[in-house]
PDB file of N, CA and C in Angstrom:
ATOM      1  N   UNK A   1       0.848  -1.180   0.000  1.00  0.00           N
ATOM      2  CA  UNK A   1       0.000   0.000   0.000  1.00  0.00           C
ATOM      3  C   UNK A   1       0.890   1.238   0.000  1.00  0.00           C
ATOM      4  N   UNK A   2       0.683   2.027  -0.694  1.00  0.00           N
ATOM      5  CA  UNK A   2       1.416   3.533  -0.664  1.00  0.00           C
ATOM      6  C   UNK A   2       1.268   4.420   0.365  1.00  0.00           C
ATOM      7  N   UNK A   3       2.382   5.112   1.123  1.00  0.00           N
ATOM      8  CA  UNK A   3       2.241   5.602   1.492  1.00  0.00           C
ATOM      9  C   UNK A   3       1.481   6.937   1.467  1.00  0.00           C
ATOM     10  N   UNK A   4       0.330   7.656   2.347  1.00  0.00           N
ATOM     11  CA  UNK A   4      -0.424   9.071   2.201  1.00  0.00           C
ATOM     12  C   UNK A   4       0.784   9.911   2.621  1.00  0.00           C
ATOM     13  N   UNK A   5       0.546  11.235   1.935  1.00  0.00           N
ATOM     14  CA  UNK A   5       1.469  12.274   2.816  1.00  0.00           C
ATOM     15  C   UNK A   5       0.395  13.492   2.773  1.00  0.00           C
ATOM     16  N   UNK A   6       0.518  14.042   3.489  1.00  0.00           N
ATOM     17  CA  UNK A   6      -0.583  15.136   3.770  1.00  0.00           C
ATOM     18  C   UNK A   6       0.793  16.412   4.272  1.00  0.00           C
ATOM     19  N   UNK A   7       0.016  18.007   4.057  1.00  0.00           N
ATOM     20  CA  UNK A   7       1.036  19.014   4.331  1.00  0.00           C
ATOM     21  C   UNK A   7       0.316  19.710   5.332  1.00  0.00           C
ATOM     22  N   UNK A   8       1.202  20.553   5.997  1.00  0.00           N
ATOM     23  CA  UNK A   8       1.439  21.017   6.887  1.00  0.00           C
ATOM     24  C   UNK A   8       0.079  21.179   8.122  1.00  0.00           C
ATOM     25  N   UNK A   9       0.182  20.325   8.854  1.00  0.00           N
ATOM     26  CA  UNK A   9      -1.268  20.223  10.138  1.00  0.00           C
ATOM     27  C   UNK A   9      -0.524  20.977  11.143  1.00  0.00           C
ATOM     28  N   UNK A  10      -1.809  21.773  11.346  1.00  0.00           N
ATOM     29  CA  UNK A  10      -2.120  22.436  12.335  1.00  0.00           C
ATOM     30  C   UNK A  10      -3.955  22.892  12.513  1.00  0.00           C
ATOM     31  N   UNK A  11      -3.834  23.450  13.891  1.00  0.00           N
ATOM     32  CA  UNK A  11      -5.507  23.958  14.025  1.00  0.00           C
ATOM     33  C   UNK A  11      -5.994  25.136  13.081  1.00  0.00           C
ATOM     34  N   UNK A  12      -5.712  25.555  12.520  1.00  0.00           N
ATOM     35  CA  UNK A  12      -6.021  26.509  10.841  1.00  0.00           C
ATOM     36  C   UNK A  12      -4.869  26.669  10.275  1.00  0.00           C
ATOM     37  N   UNK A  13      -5.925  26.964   9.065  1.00  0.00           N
ATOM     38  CA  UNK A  13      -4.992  26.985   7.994  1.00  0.00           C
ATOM     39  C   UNK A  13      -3.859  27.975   7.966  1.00  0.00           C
ATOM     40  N   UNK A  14      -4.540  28.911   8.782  1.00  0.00           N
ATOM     41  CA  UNK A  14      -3.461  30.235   8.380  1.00  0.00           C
ATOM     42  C   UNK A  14      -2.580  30.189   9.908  1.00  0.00           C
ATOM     43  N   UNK A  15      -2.543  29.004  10.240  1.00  0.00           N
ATOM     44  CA  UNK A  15      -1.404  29.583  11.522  1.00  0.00           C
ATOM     45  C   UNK A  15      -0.207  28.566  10.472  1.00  0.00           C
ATOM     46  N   UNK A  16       1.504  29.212  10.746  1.00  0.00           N
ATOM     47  CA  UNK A  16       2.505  28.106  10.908  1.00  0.00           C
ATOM     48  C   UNK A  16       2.213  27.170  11.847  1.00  0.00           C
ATOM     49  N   UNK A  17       2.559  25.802  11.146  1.00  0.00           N
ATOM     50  CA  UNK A  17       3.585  24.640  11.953  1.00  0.00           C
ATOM     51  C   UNK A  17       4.722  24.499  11.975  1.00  0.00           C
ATOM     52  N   UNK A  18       4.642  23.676  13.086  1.00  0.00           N
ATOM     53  CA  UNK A  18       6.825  23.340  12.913  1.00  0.00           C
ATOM     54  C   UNK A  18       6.600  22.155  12.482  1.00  0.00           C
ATOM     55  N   UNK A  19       5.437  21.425  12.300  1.00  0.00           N
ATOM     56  CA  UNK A  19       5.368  19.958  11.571  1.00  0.00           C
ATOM     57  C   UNK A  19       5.183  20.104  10.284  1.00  0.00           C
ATOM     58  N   UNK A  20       6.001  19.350   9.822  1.00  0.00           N
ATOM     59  CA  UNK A  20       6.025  19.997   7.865  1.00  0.00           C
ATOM     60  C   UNK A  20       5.000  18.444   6.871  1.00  0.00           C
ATOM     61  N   UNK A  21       5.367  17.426   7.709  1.00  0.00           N
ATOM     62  CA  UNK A  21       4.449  16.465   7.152  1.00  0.00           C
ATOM     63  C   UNK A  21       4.113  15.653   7.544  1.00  0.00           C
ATOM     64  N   UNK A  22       3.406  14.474   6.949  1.00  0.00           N
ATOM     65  CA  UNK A  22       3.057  13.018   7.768  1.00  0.00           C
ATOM     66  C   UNK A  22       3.041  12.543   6.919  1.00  0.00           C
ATOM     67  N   UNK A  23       3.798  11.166   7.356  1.00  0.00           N
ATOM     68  CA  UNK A  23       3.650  10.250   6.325  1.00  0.00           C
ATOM     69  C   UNK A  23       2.873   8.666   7.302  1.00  0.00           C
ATOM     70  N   UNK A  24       1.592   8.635   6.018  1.00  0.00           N
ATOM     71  CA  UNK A  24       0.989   7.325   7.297  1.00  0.00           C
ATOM     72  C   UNK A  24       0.954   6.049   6.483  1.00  0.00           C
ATOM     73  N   UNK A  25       1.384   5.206   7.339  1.00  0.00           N
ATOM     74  CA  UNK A  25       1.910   3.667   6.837  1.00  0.00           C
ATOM     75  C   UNK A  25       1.135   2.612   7.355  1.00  0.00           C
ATOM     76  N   UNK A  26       0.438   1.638   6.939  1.00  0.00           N
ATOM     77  CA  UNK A  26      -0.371   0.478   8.077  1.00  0.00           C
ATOM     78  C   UNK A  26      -1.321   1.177   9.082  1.00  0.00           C
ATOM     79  N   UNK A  27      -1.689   2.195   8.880  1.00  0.00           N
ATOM     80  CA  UNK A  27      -2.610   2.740  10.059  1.00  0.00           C
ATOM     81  C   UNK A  27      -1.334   3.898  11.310  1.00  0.00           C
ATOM     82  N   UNK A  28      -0.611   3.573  11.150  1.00  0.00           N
ATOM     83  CA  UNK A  28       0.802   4.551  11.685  1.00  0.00           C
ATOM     84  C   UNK A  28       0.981   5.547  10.858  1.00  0.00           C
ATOM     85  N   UNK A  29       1.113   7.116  11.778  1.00  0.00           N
ATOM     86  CA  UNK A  29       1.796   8.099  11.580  1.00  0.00           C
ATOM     87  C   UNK A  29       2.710   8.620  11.573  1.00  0.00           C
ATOM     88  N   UNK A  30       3.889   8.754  11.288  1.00  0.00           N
ATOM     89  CA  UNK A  30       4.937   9.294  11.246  1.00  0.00           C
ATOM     90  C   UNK A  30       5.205  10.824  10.986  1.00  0.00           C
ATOM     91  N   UNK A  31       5.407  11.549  12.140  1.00  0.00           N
ATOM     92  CA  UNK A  31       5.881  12.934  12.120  1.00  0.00           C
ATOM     93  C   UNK A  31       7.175  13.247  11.662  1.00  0.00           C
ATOM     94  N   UNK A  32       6.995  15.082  10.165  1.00  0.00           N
ATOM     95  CA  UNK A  32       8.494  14.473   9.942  1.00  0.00           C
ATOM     96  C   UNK A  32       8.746  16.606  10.465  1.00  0.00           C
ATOM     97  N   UNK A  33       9.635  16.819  11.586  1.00  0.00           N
ATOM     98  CA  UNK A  33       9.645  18.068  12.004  1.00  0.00           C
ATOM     99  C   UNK A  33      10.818  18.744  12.375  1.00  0.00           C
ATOM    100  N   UNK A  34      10.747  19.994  12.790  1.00  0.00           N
ATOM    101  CA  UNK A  34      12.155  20.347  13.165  1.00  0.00           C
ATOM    102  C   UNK A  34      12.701  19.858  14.467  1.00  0.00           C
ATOM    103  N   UNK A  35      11.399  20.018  15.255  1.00  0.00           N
ATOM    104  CA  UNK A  35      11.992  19.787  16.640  1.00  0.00           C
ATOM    105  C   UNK A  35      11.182  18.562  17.165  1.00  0.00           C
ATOM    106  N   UNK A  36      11.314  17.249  16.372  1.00  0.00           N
ATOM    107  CA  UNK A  36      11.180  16.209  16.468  1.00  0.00           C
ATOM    108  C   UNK A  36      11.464  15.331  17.324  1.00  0.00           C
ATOM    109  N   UNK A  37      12.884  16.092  18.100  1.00  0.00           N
ATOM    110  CA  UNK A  37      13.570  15.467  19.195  1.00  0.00           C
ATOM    111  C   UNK A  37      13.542  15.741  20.598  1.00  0.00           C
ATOM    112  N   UNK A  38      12.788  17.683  20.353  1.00  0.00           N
ATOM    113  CA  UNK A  38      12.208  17.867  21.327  1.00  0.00           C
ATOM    114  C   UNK A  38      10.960  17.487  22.055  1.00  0.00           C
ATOM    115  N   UNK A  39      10.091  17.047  21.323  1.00  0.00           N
ATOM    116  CA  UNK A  39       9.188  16.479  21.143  1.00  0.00           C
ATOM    117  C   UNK A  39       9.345  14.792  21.802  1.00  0.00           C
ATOM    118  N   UNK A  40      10.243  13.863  21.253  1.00  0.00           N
ATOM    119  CA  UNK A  40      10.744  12.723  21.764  1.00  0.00           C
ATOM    120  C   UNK A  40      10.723  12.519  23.032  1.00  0.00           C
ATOM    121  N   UNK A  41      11.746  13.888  23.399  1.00  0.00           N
ATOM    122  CA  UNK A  41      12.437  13.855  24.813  1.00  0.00           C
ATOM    123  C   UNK A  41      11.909  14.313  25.987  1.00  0.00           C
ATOM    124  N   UNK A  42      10.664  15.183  25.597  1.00  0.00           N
ATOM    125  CA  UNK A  42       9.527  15.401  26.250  1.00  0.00           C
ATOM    126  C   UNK A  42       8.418  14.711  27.175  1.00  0.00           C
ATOM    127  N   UNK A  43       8.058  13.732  25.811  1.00  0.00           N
ATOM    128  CA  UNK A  43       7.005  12.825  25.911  1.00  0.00           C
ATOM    129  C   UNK A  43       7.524  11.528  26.507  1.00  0.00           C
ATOM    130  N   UNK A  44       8.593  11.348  27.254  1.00  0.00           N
ATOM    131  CA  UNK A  44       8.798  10.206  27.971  1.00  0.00           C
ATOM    132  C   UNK A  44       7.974   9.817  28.643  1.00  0.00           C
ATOM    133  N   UNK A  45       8.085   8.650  29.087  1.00  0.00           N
ATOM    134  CA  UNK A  45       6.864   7.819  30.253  1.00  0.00           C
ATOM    135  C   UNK A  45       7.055   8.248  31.360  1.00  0.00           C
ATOM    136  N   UNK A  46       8.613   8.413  31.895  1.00  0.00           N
ATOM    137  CA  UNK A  46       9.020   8.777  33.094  1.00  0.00           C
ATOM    138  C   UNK A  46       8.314  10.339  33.435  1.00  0.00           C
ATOM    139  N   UNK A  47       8.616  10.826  32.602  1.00  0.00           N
ATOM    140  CA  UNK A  47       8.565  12.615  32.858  1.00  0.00           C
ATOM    141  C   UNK A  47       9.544  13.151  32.667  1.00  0.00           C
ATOM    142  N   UNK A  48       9.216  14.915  33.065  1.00  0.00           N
ATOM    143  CA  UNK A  48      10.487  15.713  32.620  1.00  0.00           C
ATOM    144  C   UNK A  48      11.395  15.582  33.941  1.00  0.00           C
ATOM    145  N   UNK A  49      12.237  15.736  33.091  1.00  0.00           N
ATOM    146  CA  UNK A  49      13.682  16.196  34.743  1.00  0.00           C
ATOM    147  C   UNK A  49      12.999  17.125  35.751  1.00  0.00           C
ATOM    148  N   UNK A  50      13.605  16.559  36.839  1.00  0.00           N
ATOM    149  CA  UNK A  50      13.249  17.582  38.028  1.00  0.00           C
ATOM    150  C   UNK A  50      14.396  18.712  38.140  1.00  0.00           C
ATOM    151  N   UNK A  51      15.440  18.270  37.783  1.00  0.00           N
ATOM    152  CA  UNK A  51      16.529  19.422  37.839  1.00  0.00           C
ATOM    153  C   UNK A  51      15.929  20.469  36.713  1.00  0.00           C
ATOM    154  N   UNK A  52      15.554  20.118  35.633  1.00  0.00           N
ATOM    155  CA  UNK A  52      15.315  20.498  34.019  1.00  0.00           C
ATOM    156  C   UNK A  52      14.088  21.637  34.338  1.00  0.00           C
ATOM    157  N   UNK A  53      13.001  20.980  34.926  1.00  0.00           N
ATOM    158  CA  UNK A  53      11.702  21.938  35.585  1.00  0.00           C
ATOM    159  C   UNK A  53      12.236  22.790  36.455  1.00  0.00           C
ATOM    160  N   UNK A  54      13.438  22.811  37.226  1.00  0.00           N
ATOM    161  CA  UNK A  54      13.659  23.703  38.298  1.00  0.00           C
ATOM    162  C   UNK A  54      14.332  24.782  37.505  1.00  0.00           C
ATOM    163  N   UNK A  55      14.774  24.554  36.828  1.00  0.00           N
ATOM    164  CA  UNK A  55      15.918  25.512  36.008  1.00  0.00           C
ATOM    165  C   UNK A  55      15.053  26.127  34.912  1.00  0.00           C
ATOM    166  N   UNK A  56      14.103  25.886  34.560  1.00  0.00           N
ATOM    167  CA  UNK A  56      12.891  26.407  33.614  1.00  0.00           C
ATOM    168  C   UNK A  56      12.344  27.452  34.997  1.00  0.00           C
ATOM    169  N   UNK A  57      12.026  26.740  36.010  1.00  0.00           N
ATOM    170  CA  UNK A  57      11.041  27.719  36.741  1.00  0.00           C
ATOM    171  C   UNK A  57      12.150  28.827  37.132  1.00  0.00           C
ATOM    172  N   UNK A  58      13.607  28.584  37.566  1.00  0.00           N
ATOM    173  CA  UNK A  58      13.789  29.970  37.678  1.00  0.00           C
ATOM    174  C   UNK A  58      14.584  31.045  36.763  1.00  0.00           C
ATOM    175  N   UNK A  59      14.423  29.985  35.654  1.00  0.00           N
ATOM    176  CA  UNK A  59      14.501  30.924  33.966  1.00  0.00           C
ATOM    177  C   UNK A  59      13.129  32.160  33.634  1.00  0.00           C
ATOM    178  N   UNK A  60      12.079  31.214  34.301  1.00  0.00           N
ATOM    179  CA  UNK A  60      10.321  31.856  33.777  1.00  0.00           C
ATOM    180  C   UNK A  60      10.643  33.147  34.753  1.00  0.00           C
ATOM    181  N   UNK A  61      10.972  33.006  35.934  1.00  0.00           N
ATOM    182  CA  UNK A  61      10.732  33.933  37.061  1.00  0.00           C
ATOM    183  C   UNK A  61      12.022  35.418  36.457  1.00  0.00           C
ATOM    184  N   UNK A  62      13.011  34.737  36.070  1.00  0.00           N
ATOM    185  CA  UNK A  62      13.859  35.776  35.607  1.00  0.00           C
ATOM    186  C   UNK A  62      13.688  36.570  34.613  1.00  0.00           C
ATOM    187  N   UNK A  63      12.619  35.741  33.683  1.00  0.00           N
ATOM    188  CA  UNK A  63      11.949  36.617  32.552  1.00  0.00           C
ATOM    189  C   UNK A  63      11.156  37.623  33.090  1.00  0.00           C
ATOM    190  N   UNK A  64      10.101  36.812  33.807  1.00  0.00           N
ATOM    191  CA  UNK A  64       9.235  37.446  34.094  1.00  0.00           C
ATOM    192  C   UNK A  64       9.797  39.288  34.996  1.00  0.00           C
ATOM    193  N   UNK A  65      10.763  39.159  35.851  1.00  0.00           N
ATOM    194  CA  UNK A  65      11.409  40.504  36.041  1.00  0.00           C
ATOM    195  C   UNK A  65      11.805  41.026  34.830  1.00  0.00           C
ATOM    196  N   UNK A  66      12.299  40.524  34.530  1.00  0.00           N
ATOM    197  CA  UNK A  66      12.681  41.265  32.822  1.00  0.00           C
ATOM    198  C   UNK A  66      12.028  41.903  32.213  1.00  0.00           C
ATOM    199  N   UNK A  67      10.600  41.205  31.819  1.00  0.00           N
ATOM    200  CA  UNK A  67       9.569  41.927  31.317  1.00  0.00           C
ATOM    201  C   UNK A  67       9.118  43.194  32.308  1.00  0.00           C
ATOM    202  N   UNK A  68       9.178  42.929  33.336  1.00  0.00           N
ATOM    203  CA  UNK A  68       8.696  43.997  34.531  1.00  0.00           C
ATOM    204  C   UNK A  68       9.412  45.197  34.589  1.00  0.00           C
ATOM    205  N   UNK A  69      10.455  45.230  34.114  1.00  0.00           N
ATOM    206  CA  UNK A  69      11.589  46.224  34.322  1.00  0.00           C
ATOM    207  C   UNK A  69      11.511  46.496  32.710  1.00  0.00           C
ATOM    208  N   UNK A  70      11.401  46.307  31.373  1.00  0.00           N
ATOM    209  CA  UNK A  70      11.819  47.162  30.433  1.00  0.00           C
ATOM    210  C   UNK A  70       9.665  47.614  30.309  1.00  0.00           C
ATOM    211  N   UNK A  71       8.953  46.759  30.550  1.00  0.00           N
ATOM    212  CA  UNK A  71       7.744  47.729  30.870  1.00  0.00           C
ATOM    213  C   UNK A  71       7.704  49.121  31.390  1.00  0.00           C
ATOM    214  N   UNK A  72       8.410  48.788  32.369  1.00  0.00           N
ATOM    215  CA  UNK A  72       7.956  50.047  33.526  1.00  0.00           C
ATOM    216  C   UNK A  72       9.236  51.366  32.463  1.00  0.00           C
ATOM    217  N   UNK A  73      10.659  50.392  31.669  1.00  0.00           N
ATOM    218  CA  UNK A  73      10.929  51.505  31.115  1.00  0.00           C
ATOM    219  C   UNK A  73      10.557  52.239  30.202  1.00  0.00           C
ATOM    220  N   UNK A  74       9.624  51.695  29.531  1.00  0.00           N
ATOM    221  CA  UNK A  74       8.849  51.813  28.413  1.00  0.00           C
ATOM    222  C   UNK A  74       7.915  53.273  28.652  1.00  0.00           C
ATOM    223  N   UNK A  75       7.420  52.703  30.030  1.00  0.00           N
ATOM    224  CA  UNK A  75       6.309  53.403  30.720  1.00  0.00           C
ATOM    225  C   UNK A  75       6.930  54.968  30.695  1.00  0.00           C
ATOM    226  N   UNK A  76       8.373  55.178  31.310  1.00  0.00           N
ATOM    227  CA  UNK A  76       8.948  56.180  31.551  1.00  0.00           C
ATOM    228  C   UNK A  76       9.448  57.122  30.295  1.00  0.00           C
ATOM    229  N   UNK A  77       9.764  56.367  29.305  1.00  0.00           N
ATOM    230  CA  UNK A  77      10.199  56.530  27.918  1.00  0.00           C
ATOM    231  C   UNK A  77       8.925  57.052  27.095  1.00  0.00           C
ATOM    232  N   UNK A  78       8.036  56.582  27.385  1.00  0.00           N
ATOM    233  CA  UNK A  78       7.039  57.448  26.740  1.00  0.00           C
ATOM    234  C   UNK A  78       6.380  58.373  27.434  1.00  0.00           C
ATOM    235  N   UNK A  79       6.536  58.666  28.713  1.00  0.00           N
ATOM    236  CA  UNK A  79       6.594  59.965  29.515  1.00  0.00           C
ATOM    237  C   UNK A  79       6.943  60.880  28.834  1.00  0.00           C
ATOM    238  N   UNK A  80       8.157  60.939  29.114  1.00  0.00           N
ATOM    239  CA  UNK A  80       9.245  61.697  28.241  1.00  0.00           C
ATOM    240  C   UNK A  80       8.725  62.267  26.975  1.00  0.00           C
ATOM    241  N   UNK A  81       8.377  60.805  25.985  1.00  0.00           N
ATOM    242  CA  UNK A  81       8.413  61.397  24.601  1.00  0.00           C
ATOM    243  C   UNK A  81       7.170  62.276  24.800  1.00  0.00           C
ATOM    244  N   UNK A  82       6.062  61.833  25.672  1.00  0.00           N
ATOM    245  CA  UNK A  82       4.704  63.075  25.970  1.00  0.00           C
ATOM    246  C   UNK A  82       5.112  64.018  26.179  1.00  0.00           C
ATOM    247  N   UNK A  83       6.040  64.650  27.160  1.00  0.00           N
ATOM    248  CA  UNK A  83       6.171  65.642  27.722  1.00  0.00           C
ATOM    249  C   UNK A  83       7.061  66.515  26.549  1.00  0.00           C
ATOM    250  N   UNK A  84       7.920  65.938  26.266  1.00  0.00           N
ATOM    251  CA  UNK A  84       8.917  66.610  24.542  1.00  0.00           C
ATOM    252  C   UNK A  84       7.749  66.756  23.717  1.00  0.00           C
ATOM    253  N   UNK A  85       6.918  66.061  23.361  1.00  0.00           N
ATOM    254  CA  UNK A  85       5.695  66.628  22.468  1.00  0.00           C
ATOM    255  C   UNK A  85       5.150  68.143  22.898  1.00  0.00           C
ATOM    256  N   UNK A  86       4.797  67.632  24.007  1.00  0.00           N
ATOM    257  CA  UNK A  86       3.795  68.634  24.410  1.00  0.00           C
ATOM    258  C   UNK A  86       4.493  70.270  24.581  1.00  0.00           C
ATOM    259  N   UNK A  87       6.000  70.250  25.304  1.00  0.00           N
ATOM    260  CA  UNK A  87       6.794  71.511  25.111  1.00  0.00           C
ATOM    261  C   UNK A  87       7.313  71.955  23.825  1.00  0.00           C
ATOM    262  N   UNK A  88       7.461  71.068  22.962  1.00  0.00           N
ATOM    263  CA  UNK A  88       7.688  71.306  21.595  1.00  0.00           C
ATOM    264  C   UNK A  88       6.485  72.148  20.944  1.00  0.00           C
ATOM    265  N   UNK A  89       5.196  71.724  21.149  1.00  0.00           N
ATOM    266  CA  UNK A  89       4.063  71.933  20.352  1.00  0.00           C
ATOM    267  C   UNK A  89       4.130  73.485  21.348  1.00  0.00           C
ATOM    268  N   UNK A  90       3.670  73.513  22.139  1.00  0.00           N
ATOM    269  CA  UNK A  90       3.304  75.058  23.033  1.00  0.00           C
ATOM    270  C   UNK A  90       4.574  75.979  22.672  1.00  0.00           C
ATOM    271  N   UNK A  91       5.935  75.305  22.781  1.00  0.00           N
ATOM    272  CA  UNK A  91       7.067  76.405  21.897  1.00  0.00           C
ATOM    273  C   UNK A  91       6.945  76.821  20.551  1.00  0.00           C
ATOM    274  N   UNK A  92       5.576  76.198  20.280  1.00  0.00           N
ATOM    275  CA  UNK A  92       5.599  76.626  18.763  1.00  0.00           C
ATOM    276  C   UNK A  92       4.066  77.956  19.034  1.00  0.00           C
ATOM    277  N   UNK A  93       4.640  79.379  17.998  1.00  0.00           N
ATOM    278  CA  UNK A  93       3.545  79.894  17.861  1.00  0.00           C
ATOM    279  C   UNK A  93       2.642  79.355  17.189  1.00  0.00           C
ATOM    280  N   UNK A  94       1.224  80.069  17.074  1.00  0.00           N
ATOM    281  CA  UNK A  94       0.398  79.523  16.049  1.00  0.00           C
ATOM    282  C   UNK A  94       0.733  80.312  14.810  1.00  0.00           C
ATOM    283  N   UNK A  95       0.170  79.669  13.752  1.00  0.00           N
ATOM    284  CA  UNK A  95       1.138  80.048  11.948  1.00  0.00           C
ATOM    285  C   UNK A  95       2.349  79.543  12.113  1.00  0.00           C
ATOM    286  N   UNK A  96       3.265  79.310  12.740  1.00  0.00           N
ATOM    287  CA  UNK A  96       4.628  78.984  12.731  1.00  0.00           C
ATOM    288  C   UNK A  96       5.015  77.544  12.790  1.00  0.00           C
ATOM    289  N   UNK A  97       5.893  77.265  11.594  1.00  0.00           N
ATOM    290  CA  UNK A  97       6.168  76.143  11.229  1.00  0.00           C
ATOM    291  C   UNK A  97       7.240  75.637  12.154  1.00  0.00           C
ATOM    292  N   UNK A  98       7.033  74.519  12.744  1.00  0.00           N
ATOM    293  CA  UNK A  98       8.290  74.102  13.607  1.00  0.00           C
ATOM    294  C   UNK A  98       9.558  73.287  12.784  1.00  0.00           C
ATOM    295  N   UNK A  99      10.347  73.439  13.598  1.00  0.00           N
ATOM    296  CA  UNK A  99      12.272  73.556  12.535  1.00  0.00           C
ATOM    297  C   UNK A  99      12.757  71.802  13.532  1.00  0.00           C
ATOM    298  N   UNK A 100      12.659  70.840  12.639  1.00  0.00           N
ATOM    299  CA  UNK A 100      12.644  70.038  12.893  1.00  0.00           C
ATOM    300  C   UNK A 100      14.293  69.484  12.591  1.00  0.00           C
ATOM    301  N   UNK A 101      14.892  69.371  14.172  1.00  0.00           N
ATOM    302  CA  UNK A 101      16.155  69.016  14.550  1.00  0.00           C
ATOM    303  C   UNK A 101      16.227  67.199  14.838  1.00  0.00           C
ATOM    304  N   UNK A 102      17.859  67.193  14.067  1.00  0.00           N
ATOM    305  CA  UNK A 102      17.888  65.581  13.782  1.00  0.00           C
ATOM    306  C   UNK A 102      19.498  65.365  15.002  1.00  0.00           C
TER     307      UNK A 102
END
């Protein structure tokens, strides 16, 4: 019997996969992907590492400050650019074209 191959599955059409095909044999699927091995090494019977989960959780937590800190700079950075707007615009008369410095 010939093998089917079907392209790229996922839950719609318009998202990417990282699974590029299948090839199904005897009622068996075969995934063919990039991270095929991540996937492998994942899905063990045993489970994931406990060292592996600990070092993820305090990877997540270090992000997570990360994100917290260029937010809040973000926050401050567009302060700024409000407040440079706003003295820029009131330094300008009305009729008067403002002289735009690089």
């Amino acid at each position: 019997m010939p093998a089917k191959r079907g392209a790229h599955i996922s839950g719609s059409e318009h998202q990417s996969s990282s699974i590029q095909s299948t090839t199904q044999r005897n009622g068996q699927v075969q995934l063919t992907a990039p991270y095929i091995g991540f996937i492998k090494k994942h899905m063990q019977a045993e489970g994931p590492d406990p060292a592996e989960v600990e070092a993820m959780k305090v990877e997540l937590a270090e992000l997570r400050q990360k994100v917290e800190l260029l937010e809040a700079e973000n926050m401050e950075l567009k302060r700024g650019l409000n407040t440079a707007a706003q003295s820029h615009t009131t330094s300008t008369a009305p009729g008067q074209t403002p002289i735009e410095t690089s």
